[in-house]
C-alpha atoms as a PDB file:
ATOM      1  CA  UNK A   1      19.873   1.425  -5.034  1.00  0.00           C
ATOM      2  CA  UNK A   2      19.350  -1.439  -7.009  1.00  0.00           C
ATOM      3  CA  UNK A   3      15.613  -2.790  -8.535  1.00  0.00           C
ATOM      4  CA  UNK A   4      13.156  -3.784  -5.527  1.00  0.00           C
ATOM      5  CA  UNK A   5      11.692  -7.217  -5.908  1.00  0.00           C
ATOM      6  CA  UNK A   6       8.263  -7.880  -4.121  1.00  0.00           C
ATOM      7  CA  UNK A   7       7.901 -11.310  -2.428  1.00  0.00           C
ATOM      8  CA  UNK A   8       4.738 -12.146  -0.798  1.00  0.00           C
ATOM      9  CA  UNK A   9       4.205  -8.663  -0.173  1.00  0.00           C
ATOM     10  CA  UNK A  10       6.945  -7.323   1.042  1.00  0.00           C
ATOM     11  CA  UNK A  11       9.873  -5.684  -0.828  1.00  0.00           C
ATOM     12  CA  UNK A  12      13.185  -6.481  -0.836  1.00  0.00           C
ATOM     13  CA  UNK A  13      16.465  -4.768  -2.128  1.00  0.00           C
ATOM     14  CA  UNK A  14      18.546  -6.994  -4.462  1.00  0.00           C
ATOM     15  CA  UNK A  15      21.737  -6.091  -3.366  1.00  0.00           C
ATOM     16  CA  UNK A  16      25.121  -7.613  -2.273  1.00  0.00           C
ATOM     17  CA  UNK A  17      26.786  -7.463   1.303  1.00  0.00           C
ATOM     18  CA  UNK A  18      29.293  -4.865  -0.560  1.00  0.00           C
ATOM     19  CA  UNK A  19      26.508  -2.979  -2.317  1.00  0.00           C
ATOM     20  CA  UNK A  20      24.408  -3.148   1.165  1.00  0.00           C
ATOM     21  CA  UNK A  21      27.633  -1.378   3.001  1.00  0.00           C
ATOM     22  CA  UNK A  22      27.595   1.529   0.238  1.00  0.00           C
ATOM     23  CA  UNK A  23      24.131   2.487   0.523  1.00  0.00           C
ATOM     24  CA  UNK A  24      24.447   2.152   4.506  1.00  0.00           C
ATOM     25  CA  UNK A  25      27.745   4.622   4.100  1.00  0.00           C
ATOM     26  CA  UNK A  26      25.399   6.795   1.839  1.00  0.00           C
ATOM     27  CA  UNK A  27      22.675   6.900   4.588  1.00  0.00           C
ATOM     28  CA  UNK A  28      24.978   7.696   7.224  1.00  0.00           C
ATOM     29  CA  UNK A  29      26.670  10.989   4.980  1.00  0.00           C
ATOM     30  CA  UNK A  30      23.227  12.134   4.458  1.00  0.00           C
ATOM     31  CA  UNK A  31      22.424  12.263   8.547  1.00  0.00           C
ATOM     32  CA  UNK A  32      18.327  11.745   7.782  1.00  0.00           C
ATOM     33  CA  UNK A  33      17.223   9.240   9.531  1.00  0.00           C
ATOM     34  CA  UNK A  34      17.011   5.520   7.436  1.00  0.00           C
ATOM     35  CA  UNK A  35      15.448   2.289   8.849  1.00  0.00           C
ATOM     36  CA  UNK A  36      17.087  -1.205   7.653  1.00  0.00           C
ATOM     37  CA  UNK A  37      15.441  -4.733   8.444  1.00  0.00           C
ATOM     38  CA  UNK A  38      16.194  -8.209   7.463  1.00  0.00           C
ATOM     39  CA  UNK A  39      13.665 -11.107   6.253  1.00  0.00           C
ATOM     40  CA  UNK A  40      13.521 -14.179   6.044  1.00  0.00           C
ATOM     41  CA  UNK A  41      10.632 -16.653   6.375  1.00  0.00           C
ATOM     42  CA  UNK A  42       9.250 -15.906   9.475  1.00  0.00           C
ATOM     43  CA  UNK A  43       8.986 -12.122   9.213  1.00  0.00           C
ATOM     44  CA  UNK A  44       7.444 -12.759   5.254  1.00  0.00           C
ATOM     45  CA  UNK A  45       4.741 -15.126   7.409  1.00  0.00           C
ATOM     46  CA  UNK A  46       4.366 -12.566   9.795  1.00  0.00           C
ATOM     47  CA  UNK A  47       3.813  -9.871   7.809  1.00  0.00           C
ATOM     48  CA  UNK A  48       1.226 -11.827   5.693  1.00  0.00           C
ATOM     49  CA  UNK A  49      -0.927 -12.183   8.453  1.00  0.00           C
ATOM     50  CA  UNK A  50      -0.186  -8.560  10.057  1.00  0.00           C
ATOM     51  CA  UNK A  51      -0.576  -5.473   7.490  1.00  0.00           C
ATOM     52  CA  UNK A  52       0.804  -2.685   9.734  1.00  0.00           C
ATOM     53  CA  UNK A  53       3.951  -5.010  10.040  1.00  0.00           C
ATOM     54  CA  UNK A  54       4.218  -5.057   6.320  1.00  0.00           C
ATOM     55  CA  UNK A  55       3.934  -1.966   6.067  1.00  0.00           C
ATOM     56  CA  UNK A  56       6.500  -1.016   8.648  1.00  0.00           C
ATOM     57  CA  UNK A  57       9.110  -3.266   6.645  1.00  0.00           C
ATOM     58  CA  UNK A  58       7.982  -1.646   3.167  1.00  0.00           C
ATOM     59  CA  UNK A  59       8.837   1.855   4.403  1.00  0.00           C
ATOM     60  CA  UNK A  60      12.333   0.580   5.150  1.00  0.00           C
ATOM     61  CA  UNK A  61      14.715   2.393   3.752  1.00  0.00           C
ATOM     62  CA  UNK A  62      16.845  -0.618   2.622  1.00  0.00           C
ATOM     63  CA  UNK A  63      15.384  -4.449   3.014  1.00  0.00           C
ATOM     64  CA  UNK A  64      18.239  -7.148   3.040  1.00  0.00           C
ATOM     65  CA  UNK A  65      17.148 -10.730   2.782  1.00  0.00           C
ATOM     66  CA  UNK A  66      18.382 -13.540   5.746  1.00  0.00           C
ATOM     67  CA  UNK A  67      17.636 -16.867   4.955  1.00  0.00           C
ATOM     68  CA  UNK A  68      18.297 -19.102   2.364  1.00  0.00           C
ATOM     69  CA  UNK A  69      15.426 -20.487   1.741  1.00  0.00           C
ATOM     70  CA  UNK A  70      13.825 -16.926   0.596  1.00  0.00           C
ATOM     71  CA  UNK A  71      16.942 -16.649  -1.864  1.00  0.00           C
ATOM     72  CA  UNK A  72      15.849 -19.832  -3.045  1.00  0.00           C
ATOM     73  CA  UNK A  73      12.292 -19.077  -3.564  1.00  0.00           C
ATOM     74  CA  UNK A  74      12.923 -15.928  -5.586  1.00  0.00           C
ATOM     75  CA  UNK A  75      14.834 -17.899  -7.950  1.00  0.00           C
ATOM     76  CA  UNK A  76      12.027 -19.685  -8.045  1.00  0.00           C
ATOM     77  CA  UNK A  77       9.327 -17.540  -8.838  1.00  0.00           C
ATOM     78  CA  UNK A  78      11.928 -15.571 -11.656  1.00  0.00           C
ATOM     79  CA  UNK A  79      12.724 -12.778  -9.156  1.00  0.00           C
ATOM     80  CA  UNK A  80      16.612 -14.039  -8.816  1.00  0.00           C
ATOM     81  CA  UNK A  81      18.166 -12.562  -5.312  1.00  0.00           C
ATOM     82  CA  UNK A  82      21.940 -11.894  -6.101  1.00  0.00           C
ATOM     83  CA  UNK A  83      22.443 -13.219  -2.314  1.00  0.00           C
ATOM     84  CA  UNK A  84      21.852 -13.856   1.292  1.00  0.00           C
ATOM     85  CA  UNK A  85      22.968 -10.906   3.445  1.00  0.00           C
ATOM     86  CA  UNK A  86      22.753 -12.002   6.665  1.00  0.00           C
ATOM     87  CA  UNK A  87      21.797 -10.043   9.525  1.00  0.00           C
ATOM     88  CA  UNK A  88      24.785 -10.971  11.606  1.00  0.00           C
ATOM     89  CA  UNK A  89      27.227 -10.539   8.821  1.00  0.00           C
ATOM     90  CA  UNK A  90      25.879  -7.142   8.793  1.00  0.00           C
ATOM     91  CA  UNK A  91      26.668  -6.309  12.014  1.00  0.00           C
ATOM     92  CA  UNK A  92      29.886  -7.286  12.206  1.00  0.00           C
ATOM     93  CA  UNK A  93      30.818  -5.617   9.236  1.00  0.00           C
ATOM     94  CA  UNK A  94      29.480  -2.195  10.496  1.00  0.00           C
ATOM     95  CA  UNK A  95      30.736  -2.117  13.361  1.00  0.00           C
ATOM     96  CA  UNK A  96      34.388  -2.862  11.888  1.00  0.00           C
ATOM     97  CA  UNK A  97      33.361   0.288   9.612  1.00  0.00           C
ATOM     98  CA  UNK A  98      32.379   2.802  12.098  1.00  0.00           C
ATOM     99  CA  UNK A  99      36.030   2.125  14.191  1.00  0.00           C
ATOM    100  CA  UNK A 100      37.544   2.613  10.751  1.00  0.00           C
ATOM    101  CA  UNK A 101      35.316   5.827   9.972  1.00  0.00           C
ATOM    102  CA  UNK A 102      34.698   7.445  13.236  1.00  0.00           C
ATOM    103  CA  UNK A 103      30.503   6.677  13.340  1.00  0.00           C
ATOM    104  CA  UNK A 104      29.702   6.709  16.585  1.00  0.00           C
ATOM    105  CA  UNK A 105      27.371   3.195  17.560  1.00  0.00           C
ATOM    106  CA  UNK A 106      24.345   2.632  20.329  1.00  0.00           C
ATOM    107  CA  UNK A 107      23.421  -1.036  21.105  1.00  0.00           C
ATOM    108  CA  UNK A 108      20.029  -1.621  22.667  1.00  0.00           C
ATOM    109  CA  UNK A 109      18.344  -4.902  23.537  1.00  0.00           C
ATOM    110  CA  UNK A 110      19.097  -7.888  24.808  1.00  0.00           C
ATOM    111  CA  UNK A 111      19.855  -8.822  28.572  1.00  0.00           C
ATOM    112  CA  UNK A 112      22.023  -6.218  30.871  1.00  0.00           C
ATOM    113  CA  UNK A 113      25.050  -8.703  30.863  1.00  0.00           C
ATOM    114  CA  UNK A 114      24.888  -9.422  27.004  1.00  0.00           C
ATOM    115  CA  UNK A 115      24.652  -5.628  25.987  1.00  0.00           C
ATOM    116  CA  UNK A 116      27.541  -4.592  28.338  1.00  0.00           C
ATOM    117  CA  UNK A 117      29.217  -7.496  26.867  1.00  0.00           C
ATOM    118  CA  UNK A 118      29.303  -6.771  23.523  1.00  0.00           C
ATOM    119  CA  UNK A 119      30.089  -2.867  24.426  1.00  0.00           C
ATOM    120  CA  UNK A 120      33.203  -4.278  26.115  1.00  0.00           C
ATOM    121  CA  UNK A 121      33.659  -7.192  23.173  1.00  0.00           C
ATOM    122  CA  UNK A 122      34.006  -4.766  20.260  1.00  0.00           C
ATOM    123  CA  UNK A 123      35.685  -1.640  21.849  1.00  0.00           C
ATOM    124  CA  UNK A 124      38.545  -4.121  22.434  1.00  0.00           C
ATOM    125  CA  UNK A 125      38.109  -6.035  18.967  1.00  0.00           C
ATOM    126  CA  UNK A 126      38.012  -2.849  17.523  1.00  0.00           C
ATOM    127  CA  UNK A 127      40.170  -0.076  19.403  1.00  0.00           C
ATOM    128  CA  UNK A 128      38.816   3.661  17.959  1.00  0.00           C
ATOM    129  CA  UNK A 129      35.319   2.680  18.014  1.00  0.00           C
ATOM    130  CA  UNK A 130      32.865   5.157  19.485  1.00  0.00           C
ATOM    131  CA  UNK A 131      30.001   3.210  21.531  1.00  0.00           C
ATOM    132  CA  UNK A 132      27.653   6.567  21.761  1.00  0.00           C
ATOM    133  CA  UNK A 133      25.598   4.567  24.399  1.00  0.00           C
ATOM    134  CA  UNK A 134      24.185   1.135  25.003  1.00  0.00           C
ATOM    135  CA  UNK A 135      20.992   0.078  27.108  1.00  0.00           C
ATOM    136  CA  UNK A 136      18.932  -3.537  27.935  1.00  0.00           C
ATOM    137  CA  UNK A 137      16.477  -4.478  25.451  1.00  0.00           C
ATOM    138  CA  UNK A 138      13.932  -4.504  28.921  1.00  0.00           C
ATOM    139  CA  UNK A 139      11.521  -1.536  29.830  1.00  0.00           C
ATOM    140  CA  UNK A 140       7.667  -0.713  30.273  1.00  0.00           C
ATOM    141  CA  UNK A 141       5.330   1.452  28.100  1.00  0.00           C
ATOM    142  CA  UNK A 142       5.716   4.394  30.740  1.00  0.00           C
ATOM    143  CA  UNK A 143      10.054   3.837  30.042  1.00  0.00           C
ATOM    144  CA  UNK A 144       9.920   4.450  26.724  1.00  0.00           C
ATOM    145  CA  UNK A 145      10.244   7.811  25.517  1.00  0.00           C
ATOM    146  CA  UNK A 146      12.854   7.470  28.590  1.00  0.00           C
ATOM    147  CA  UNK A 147      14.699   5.195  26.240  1.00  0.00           C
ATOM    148  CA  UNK A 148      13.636   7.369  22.997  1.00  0.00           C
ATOM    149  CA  UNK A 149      15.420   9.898  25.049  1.00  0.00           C
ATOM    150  CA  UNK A 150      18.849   8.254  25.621  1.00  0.00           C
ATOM    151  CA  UNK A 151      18.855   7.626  22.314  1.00  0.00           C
ATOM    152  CA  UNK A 152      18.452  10.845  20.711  1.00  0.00           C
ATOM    153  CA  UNK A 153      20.773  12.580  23.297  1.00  0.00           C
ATOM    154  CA  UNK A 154      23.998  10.247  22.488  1.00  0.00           C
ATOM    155  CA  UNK A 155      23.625  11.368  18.524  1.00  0.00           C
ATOM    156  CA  UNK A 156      24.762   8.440  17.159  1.00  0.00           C
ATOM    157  CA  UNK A 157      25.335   7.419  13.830  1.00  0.00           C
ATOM    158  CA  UNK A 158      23.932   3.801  13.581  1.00  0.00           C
ATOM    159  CA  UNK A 159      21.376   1.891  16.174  1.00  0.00           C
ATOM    160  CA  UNK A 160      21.463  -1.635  16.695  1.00  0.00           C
ATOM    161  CA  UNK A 161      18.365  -2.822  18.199  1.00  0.00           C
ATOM    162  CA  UNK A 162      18.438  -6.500  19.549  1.00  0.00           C
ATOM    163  CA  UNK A 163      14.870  -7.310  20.729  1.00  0.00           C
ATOM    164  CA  UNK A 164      12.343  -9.538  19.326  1.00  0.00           C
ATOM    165  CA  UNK A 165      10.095  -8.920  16.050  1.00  0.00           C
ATOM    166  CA  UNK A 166       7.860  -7.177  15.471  1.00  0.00           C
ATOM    167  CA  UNK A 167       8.602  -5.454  18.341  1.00  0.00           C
ATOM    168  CA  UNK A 168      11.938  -3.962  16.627  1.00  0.00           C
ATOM    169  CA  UNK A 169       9.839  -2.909  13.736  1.00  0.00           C
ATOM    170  CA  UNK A 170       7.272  -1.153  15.435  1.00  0.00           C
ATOM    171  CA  UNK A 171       9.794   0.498  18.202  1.00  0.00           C
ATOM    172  CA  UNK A 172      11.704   1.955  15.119  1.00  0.00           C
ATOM    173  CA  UNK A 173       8.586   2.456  13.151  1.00  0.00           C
ATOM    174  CA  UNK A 174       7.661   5.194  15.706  1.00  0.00           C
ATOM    175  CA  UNK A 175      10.770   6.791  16.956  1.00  0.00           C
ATOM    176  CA  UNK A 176      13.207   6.421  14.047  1.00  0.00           C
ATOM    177  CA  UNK A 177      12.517   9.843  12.841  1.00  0.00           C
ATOM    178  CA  UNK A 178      12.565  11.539  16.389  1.00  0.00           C
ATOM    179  CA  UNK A 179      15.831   9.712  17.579  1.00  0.00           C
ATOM    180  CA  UNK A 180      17.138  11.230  14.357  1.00  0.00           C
ATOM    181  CA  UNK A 181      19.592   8.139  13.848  1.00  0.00           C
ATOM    182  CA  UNK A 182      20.923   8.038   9.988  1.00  0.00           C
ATOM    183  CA  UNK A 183      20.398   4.329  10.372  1.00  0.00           C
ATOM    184  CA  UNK A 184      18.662   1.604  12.796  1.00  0.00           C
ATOM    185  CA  UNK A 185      18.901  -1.792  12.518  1.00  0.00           C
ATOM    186  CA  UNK A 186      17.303  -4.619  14.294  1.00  0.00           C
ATOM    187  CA  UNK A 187      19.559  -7.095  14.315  1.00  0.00           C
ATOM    188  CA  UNK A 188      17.667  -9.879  16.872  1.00  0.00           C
ATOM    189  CA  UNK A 189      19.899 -12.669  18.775  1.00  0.00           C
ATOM    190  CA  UNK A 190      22.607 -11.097  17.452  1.00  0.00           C
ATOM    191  CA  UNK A 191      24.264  -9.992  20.583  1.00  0.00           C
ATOM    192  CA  UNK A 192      23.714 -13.592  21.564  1.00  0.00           C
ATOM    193  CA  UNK A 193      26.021 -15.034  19.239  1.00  0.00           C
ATOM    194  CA  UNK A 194      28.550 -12.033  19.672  1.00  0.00           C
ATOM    195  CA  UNK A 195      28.864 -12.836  23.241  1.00  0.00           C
ATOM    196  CA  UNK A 196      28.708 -16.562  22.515  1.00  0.00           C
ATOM    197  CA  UNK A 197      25.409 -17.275  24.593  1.00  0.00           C
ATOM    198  CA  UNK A 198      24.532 -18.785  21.435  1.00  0.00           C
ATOM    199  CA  UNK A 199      26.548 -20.477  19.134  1.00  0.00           C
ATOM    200  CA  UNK A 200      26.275 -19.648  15.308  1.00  0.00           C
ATOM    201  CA  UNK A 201      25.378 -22.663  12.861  1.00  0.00           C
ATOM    202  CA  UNK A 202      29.155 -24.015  10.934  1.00  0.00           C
ATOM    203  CA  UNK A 203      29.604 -22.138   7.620  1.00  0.00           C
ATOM    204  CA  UNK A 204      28.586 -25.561   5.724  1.00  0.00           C
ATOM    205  CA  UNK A 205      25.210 -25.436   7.383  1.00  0.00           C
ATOM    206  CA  UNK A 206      25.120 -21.665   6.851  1.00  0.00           C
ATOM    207  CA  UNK A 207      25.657 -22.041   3.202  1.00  0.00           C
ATOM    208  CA  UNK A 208      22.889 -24.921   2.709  1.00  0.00           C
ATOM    209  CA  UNK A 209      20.179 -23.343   4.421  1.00  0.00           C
ATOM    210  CA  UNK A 210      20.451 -25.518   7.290  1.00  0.00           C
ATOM    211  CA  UNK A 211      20.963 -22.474  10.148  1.00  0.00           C
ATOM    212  CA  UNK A 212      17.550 -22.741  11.300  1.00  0.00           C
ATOM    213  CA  UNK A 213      17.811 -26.322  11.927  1.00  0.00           C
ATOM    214  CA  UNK A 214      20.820 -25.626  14.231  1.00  0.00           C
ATOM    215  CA  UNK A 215      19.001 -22.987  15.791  1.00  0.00           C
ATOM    216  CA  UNK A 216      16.231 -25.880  16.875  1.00  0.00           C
ATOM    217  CA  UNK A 217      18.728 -28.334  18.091  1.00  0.00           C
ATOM    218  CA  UNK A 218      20.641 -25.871  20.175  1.00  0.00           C
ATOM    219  CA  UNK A 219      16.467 -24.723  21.521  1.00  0.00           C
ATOM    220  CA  UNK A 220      13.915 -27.480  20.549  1.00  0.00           C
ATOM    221  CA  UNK A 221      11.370 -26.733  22.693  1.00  0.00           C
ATOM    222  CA  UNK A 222      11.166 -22.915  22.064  1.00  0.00           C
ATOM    223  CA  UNK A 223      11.872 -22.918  18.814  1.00  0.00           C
ATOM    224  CA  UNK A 224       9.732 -25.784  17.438  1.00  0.00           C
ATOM    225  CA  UNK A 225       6.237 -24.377  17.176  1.00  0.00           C
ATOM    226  CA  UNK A 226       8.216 -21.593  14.935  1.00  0.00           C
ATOM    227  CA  UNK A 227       9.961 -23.391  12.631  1.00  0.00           C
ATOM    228  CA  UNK A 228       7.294 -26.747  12.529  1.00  0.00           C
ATOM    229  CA  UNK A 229       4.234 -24.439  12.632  1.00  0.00           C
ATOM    230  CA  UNK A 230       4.490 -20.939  11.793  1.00  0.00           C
ATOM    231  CA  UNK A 231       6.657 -20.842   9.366  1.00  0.00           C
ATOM    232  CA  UNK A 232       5.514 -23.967   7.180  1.00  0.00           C
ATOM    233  CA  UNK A 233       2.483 -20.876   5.935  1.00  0.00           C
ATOM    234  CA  UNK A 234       5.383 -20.163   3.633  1.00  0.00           C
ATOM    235  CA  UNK A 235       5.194 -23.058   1.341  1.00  0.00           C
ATOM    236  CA  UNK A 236       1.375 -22.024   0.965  1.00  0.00           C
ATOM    237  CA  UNK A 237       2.587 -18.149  -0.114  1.00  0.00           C
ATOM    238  CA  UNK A 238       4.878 -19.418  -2.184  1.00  0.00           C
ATOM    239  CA  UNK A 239       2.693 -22.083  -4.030  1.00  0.00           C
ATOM    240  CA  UNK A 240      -0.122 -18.784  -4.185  1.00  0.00           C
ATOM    241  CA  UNK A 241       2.613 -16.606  -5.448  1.00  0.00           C
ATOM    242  CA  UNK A 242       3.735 -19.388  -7.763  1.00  0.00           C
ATOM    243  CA  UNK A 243       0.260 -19.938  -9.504  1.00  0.00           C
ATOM    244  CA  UNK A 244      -0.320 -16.217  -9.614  1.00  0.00           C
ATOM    245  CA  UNK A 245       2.844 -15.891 -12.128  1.00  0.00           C
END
């Protein structure tokens, strides 16, 4: 594992997509349960305002950063990110690994149609891959240790958990260890784009920092109290951080 930076409070591994896919391998060889999570500037808001939540993503066994903008600042402030690993990049990448090496996969979240679609997407993408189980990112407080239960009984190797922070973070924050997955990621709208319910911002875009703004043109209404609100408290935590160096 590479040197931990701490942004804002949280940590974050300094690590490249290739680097991210060896410790994930390691992880997986060791069969102890490992959480991942992603963040980028609205779970570094979030978590300011919300100390179990940073807590939750310190414990993380491995922290990637998604977002350009949060590379960005940590060149900023000295700290110097070697690079973006995107959440969805990720995922795709995994997934392409377990066919390769036998780890079997669970998908969880999302809508019943997008979750059997992506089930059905990448076991013909990827012929050899072992989907362990999959289930709809929808239940209530008396389903789930139902859920908790499905999990842990299809033993697989890596979770992929597509429903909305912090929920994610708090699900896995309490079952993680008793599902006894090697490693869980939340990977949020993920199975959105997979399915293409939601298209994915051009590369260019992707490369400038620009996929959030393509996010609120494709969603404007939902997404603008997020990204014109919320998430402008991160210029503030970086200016704090900023003067405190």
């Amino acid at each position: 594992m590479s040197q931990r930076i701490t942004m804002m409070g949280c940590h974050i591994d300094n690590l490249t997509m290739e680097e991210s896919l060896q410790t994930i391998e390691g992880f997986i060889h060791s069969s102890m349960p490992h959480q991942h999570v992603v963040v980028n500037v609205d779970k570094l808001v979030k978590a300011s305002r919300d100390p179990a939540l940073r807590q939750i993503i310190n414990d993380c066994a491995l922290i990637n950063v998604d977002g350009m903008p949060v590379v960005w600042a940590s060149r900023l402030l000295g700290k110097g990110l070697k690079e973006r690993v995107a959440g969805v990049d990720l995922f795709e990448a995994l997934v392409k690994r377990s066919a390769e090496k036998g780890w079997r996969v669970f998908f969880l979240g999302a809508r019943e149609e997008v979750v059997s679609g992506v089930k059905a997407l990448y076991e013909n993408k990827y012929p050899g891959l072992i989907v362990a189980g999959y289930r709809n990112g929808y239940w209530s407080a008396e389903e789930e240790i139902q859920v908790v239960e499905q999990i842990k009984a299809a033993r697989a190797d890596l979770l992929f958990v597509a429903i909305s922070s912090p929920k994610k973070e708090q699900f896995l924050g309490r079952y993680q260890a008793e599902m006894k997955i090697p490693f869980a990621m939340g990977v949020g709208g993920t199975f959105d784009v997979a399915v293409g319910k939601v298209k994915r911002a051009p590369l260019w875009m992707q490369q400038c920092g620009l996929e959030w703004f393509y996010r609120f043109m494709q969603e404007p209404r939902r997404m603008f109290k997020r990204y014109f609100v919320d998430d402008m408290a991160f210029f503030w935590l970086l200016i704090k951080e900023a003067a405190r160096r």
